[in-house]
N, C-alpha and C. Protein backbone atom coordinates (compact mmCIF):
# COMPACT_ATOMS: atom_id res chain seq x y z
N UNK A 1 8.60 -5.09 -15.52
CA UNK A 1 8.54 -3.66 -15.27
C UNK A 1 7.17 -3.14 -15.70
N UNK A 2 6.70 -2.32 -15.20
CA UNK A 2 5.08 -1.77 -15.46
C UNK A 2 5.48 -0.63 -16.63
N UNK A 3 4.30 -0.74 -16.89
CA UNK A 3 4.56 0.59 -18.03
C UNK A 3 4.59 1.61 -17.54
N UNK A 4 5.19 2.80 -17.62
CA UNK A 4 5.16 4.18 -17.27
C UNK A 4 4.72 4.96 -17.53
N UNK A 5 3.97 6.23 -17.26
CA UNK A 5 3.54 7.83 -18.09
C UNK A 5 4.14 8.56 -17.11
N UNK A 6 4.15 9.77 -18.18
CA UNK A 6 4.49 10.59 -17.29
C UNK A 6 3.24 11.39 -16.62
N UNK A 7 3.55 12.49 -16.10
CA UNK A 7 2.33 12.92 -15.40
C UNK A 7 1.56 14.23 -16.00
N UNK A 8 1.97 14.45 -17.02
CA UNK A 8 1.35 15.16 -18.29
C UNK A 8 0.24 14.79 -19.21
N UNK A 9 1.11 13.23 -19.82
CA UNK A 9 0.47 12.45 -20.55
C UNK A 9 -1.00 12.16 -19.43
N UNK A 10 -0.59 11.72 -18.42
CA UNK A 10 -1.63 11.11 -17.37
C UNK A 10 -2.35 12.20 -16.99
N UNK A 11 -2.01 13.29 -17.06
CA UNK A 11 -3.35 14.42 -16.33
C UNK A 11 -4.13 13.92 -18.28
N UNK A 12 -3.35 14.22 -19.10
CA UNK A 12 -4.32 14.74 -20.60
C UNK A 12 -5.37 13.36 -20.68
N UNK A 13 -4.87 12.09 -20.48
CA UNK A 13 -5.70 11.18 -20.73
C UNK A 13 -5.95 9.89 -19.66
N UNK A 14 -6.30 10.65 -18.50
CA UNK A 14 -6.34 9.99 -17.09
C UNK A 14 -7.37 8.70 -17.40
N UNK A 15 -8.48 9.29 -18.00
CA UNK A 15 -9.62 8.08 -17.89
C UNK A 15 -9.12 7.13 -18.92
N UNK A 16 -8.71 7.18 -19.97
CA UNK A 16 -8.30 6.01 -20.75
C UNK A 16 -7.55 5.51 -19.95
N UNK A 17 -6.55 5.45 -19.19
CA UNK A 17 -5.84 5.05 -18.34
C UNK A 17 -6.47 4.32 -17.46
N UNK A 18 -7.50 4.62 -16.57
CA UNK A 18 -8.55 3.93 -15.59
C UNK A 18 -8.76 2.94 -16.54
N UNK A 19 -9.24 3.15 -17.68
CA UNK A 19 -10.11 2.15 -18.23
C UNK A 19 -9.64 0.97 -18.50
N UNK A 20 -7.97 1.43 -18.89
CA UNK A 20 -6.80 -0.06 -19.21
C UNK A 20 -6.76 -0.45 -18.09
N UNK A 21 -6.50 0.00 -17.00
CA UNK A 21 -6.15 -1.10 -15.74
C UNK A 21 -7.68 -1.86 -15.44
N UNK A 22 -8.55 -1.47 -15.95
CA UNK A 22 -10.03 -2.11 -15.17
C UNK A 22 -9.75 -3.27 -16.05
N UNK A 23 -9.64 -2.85 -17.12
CA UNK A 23 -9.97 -3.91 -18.39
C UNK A 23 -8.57 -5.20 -18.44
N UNK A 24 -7.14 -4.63 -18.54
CA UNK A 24 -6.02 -5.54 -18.39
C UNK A 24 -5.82 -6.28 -16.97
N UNK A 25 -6.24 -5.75 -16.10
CA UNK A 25 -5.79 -5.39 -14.71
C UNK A 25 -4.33 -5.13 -14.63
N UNK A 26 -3.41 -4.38 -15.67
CA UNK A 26 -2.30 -4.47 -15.40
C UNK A 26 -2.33 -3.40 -14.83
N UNK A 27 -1.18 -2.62 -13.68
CA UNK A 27 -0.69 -1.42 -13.18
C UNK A 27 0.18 -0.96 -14.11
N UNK A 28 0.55 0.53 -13.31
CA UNK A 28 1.09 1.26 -14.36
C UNK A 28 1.55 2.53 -13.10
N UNK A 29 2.63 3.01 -13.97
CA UNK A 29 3.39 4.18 -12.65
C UNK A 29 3.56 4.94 -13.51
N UNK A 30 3.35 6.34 -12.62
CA UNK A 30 3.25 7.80 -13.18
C UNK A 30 4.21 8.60 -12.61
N UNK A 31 5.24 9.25 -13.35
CA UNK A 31 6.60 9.70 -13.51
C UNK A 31 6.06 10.98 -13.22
N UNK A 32 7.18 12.09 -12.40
CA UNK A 32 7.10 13.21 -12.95
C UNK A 32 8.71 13.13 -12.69
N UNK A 33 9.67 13.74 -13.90
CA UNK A 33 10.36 14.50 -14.88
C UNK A 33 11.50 13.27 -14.26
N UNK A 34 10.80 11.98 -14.84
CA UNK A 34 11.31 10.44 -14.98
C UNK A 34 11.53 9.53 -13.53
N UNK A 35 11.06 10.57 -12.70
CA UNK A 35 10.82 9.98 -11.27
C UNK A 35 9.72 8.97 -10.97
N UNK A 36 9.56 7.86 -10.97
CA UNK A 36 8.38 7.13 -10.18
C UNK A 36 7.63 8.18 -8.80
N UNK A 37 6.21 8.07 -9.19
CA UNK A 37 5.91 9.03 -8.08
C UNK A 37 4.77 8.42 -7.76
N UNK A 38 4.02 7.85 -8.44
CA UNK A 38 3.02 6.51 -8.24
C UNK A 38 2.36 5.57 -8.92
N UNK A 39 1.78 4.68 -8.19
CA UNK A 39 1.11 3.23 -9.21
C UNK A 39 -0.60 3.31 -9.03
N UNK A 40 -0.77 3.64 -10.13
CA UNK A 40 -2.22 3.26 -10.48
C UNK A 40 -2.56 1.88 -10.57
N UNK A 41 -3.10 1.04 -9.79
CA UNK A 41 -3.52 -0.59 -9.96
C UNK A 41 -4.67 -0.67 -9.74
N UNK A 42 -5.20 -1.83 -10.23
CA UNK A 42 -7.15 -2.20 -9.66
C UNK A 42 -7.14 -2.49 -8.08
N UNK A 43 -8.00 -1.89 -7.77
CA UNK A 43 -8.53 -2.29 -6.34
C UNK A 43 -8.92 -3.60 -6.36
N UNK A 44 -8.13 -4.26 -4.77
CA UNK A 44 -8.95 -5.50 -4.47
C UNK A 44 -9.31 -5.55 -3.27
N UNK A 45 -10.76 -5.94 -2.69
CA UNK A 45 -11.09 -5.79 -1.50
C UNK A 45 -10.32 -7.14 -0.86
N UNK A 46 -10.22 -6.85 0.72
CA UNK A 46 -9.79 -7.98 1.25
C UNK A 46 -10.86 -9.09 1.59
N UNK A 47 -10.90 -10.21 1.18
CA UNK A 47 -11.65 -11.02 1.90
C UNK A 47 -11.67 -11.57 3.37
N UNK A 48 -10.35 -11.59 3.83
CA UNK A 48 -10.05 -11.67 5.00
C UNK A 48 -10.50 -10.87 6.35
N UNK A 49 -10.98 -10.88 7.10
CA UNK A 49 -10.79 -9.95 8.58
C UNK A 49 -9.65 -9.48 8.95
N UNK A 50 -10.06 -8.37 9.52
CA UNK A 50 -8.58 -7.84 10.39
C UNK A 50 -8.16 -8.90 10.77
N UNK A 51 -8.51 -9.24 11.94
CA UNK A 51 -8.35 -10.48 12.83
C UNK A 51 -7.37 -11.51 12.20
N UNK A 52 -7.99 -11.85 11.11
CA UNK A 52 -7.04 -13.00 10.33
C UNK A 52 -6.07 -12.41 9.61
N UNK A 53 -6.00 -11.44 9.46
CA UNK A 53 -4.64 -10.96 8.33
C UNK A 53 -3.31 -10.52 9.93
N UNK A 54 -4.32 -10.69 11.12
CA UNK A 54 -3.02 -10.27 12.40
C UNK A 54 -2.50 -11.23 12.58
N UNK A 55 -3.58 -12.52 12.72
CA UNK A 55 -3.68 -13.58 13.38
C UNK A 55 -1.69 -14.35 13.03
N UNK A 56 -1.28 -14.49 13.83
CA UNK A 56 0.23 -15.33 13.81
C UNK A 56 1.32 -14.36 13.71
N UNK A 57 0.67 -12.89 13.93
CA UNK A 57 1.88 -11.78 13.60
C UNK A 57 2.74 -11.65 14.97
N UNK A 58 2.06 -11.75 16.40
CA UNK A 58 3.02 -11.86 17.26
C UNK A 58 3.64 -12.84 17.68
N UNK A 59 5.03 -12.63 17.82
CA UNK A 59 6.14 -13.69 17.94
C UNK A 59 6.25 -14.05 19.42
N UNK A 60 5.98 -13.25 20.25
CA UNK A 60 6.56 -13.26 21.56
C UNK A 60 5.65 -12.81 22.87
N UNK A 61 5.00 -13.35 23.82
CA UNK A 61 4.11 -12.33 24.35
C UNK A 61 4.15 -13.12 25.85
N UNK A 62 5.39 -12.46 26.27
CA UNK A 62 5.86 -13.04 27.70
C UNK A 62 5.12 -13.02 29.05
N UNK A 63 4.15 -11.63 29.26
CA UNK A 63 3.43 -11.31 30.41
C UNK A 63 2.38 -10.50 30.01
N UNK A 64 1.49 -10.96 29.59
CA UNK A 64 0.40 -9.68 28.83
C UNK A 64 -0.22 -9.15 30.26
N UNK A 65 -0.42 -9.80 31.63
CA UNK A 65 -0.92 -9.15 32.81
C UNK A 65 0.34 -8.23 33.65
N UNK A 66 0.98 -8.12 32.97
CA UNK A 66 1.96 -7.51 33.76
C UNK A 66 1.88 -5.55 33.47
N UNK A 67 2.20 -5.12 34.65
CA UNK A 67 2.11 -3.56 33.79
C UNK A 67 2.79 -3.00 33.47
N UNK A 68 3.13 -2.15 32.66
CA UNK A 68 4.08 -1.19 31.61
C UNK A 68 3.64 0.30 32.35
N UNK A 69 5.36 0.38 32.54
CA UNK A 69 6.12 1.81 32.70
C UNK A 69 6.34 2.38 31.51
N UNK A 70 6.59 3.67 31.99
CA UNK A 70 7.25 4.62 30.75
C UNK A 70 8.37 4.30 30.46
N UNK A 71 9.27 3.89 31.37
CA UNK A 71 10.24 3.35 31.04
C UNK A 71 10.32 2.12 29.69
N UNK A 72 8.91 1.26 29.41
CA UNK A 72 9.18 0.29 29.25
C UNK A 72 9.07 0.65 27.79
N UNK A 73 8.28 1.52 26.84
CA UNK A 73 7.82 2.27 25.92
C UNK A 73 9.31 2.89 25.10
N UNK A 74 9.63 2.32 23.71
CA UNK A 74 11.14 2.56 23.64
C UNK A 74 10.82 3.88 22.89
N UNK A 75 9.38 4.02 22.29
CA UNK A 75 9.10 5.20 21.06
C UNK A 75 9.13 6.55 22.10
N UNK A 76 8.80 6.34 23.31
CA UNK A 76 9.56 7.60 24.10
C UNK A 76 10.59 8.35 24.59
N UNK A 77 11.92 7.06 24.14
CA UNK A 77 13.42 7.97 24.40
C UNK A 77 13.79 8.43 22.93
């Protein structure tokens, strides 16, 4: 479980806060009135390309020359 603040504690001493996750890299989630409302964590850039983080995501790709109706589009009914 990550450690928690609330969002009081975290407005009064935000940068000490930055400074533990740079330094632990641990995350940490910020409550308001005991709700999870978000996670402060270290940034990591991707090393990867778009390209490769898509690459093997489609399962199925029956007629890519074929053309699409409105009909065929399900986010329109």
């Amino acid at each position: 479980m990550h450690k928690q603040v609330s969002k009081s504690e975290f407005k009064a001493k935000a940068l000490e806060f930055f400074r533990q996750v740079e330094t632990s890299g641990e995350p940490f989630v910020v409550t308001d009135h005991g709700q999870p409302k978000l996670e402060v964590r270290p940034y990591k850039t991707s090393e990867r390309s778009p390209l490769d983080v898509l690459r093997g995501s489609v399962l199925r790709f029956d007629n890519p020359t074929a053309p699409v109706a409105e009909d065929d589009w399900e986010a329109l009914s």
